[in-house]
Protein backbone atom coordinates (compact mmCIF):
# COMPACT_ATOMS: atom_id res chain seq x y z
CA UNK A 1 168.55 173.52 -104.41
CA UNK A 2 167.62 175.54 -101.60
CA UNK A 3 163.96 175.87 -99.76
CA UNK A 4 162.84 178.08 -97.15
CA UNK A 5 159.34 177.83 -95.07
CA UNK A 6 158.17 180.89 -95.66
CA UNK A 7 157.93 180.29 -99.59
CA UNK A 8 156.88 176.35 -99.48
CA UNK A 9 156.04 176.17 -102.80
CA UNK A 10 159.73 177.57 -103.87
CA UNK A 11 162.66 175.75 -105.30
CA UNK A 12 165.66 178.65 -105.24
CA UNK A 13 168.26 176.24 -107.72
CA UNK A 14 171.79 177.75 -106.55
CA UNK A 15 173.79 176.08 -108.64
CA UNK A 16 177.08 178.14 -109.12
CA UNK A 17 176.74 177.77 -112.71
CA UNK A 18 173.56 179.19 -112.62
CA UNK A 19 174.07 181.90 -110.34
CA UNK A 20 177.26 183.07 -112.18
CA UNK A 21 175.42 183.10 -115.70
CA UNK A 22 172.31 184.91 -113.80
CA UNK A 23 175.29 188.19 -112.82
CA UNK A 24 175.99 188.30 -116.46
CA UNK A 25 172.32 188.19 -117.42
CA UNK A 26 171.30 191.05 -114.52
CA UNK A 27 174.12 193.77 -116.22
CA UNK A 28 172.15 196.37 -118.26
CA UNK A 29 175.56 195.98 -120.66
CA UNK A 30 174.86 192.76 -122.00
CA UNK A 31 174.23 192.47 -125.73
CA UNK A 32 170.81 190.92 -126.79
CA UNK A 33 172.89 188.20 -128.51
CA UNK A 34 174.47 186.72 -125.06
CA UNK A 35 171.30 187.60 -122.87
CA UNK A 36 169.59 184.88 -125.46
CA UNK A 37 172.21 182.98 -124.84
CA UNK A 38 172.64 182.89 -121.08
CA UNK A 39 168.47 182.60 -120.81
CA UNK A 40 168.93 179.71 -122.87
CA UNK A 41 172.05 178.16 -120.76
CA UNK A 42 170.34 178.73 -117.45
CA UNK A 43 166.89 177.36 -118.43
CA UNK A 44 168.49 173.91 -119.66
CA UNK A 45 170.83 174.05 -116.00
CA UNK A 46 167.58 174.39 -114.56
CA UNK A 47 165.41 172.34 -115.99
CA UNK A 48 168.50 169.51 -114.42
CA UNK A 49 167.21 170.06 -111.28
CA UNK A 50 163.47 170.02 -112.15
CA UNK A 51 163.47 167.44 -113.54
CA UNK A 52 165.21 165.11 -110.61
CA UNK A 53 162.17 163.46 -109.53
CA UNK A 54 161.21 162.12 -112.77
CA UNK A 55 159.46 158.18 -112.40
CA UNK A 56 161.80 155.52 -113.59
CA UNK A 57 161.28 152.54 -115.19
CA UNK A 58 163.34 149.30 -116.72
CA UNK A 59 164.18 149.71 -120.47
CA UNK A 60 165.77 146.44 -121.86
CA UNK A 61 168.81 147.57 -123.81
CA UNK A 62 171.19 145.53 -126.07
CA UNK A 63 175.03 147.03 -125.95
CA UNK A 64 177.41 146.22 -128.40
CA UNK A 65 178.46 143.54 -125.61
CA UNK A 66 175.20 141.87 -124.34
CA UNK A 67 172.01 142.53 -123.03
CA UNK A 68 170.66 144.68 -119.89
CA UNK A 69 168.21 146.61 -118.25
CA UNK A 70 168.77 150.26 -118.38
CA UNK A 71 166.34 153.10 -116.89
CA UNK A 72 164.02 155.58 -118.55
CA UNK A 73 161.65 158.05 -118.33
CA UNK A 74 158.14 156.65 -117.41
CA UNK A 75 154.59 157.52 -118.61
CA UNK A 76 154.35 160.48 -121.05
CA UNK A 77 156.94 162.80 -122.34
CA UNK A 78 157.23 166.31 -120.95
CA UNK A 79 155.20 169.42 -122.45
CA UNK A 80 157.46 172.75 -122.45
CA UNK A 81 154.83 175.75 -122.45
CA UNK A 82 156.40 179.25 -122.76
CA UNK A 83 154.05 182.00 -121.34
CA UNK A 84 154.32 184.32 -124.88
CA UNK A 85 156.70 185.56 -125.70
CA UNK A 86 159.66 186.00 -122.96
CA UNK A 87 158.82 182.25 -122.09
CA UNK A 88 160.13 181.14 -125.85
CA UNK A 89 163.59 182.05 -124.55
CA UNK A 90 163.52 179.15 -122.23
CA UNK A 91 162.83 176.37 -125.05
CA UNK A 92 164.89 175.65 -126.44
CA UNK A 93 167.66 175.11 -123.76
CA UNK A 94 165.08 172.89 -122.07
CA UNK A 95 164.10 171.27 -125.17
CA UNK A 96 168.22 170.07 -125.81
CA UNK A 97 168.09 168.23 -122.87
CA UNK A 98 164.95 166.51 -123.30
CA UNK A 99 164.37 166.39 -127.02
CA UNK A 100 161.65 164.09 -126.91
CA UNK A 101 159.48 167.38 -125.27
CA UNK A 102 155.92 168.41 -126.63
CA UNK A 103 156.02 172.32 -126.56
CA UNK A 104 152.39 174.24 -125.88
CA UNK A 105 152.18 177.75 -126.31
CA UNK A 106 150.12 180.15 -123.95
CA UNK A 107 149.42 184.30 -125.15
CA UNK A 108 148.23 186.00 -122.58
CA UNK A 109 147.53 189.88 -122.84
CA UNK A 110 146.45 192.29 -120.02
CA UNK A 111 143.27 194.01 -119.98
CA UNK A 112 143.54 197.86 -119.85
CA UNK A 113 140.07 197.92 -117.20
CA UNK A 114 140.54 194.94 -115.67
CA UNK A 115 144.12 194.73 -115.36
CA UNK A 116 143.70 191.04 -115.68
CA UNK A 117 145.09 188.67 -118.05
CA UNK A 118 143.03 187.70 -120.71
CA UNK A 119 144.12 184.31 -123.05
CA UNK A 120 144.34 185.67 -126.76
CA UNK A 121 146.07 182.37 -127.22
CA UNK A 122 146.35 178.60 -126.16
CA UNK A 123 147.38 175.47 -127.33
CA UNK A 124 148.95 172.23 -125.68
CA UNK A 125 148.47 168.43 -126.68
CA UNK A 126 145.04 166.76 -126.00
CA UNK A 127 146.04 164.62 -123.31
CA UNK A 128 146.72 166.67 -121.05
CA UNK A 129 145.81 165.00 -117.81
CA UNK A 130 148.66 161.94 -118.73
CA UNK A 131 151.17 164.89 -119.03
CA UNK A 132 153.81 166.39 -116.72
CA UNK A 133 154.06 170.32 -117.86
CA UNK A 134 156.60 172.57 -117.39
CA UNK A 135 155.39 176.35 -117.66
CA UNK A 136 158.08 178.85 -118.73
CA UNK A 137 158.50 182.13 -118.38
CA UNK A 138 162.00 184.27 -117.16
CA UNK A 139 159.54 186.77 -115.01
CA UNK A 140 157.32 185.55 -112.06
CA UNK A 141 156.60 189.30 -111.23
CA UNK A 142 152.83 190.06 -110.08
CA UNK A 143 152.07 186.66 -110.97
CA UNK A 144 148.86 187.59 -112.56
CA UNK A 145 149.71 186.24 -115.74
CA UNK A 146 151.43 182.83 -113.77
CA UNK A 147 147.94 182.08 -112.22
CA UNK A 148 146.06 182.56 -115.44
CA UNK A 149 147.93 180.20 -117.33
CA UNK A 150 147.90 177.60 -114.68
CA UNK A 151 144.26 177.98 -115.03
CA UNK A 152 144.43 177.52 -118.46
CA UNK A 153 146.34 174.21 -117.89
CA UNK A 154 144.13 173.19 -115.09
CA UNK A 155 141.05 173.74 -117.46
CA UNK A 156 142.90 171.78 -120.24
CA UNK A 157 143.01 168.63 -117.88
CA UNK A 158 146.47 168.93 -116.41
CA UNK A 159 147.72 167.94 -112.85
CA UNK A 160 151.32 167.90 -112.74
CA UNK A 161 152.60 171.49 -113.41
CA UNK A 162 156.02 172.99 -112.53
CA UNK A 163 156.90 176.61 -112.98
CA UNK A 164 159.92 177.63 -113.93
CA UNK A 165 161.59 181.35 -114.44
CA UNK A 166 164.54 182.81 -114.01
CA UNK A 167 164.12 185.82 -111.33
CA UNK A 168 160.94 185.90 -108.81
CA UNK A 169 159.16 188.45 -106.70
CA UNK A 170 157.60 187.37 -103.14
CA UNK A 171 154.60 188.66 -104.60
CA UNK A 172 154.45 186.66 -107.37
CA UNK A 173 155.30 183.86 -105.76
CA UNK A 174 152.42 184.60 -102.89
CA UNK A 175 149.84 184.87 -105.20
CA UNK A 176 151.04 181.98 -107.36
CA UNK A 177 150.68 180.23 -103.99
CA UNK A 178 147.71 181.65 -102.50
CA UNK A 179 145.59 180.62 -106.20
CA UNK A 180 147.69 177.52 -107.23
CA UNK A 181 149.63 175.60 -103.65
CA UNK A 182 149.70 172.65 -105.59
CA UNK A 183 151.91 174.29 -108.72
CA UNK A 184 156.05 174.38 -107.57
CA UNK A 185 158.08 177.43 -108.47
CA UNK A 186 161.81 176.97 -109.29
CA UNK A 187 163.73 179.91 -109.90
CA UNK A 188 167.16 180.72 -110.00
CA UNK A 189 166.57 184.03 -107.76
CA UNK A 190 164.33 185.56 -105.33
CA UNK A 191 164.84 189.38 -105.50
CA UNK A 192 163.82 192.04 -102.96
CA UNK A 193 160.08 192.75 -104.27
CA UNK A 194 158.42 194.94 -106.92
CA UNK A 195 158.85 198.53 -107.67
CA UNK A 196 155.55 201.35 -108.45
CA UNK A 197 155.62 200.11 -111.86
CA UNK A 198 155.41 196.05 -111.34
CA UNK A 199 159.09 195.52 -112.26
CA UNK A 200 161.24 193.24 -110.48
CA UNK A 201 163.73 194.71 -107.78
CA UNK A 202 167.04 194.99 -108.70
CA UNK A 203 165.60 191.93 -111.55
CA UNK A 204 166.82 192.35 -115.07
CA UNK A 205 164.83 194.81 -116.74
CA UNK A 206 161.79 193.47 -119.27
CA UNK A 207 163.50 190.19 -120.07
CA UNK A 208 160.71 190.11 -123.38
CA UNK A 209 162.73 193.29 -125.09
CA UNK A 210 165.94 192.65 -123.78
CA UNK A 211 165.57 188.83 -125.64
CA UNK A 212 164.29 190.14 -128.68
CA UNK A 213 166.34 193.59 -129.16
CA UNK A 214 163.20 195.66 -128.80
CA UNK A 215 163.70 197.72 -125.64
């Protein structure tokens, strides 16, 4: 996993693996049925590393030959929250590898006069302040949407919140930053910047319709 000062709240995870399935995922060629697949695939390699600093604590275990003291996961279980609806891609990969998950759901839509998010939806467990959350979503582009729904988190009681996509801008991951230094980014790229438009350059296109076949 690679780090660099300028971007101190970015985690770049280089994992060969990852970066190989990422090519695949960048071609405009690739069927909706393996881009699923490969968002899924590189969320779960991901979510690996993320999750590497996870507390520990002794779990008493009985094997079929006598009794010891394993390790697990302390305090409570993760919460997966997909930004809707690119971030739903990212599940369940994530979820596979830690099944015992909570998953959250934030809809966010953009006001046409504002140009600011605005929550048309949000729901995550009630104890949020005990929780460690991982907020998904493939894009951190503008990061307008990224700082709204750490807000939304941060309102809800949580402390411990990890961001995860596939592809980043620097401006995203500025104003992520700038609003939210306390939130860590891990990402699996960190492209050039963004075009007139707000798309990522050279990205993957709009990872929402390319997931769900409606571009």
């Amino acid at each position: 996993m690679d780090t660099t000062p300028a971007y101190p709240t970015l985690r770049i995870v280089s994992h060969p693996l990852i970066q190989h399935k990422l090519t695949i995922l960048r071609d405009r060629g690739t069927p909706t049925k393996i881009f699923k697949e490969l968002v899924d695939e590189i969320a779960m390699l991901m979510a690996y590393e993320a999750t590497n600093d996870l507390a520990l604590e002794a779990a008493p275990v009985d094997t079929p030959l006598e009794r010891t003291v394993g390790q697990r996961v302390s305090g409570k279980k993760l919460t997966l929250v997909p930004i809707l609806r690119a971030g739903l891609g990212m599940v369940e990969g994530i979820y596979r590898l830690v099944p015992g998950a909570r998953v959250g759901h934030i809809g966010l839509y953009r006001n046409h006069d504002t140009l600011e998010p605005v929550d048309y939806y949000f729901k995550v467990p009630g104890d949020a302040a005990e929780r460690d959350f991982f907020l998904l979503d493939p894009m951190l582009a503008t990061g307008g949407s990224a700082v709204a729904a750490v807000s939304s988190l941060k309102r809800a009681g949580a402390t411990r919140i990890r961001f995860l996509c596939l592809v980043a801008a620097p401006e995203g991951v500025r104003r992520l930053a700038g609003n939210h230094p306390d939130v860590t980014v891990y990402c699996a790229a960190l492209d050039r910047a963004l075009n007139d438009q707000g798309y990522i350059m050279p990205g993957l296109g709009d990872a929402g319709d390319r997931l769900f076949g409606t571009r």
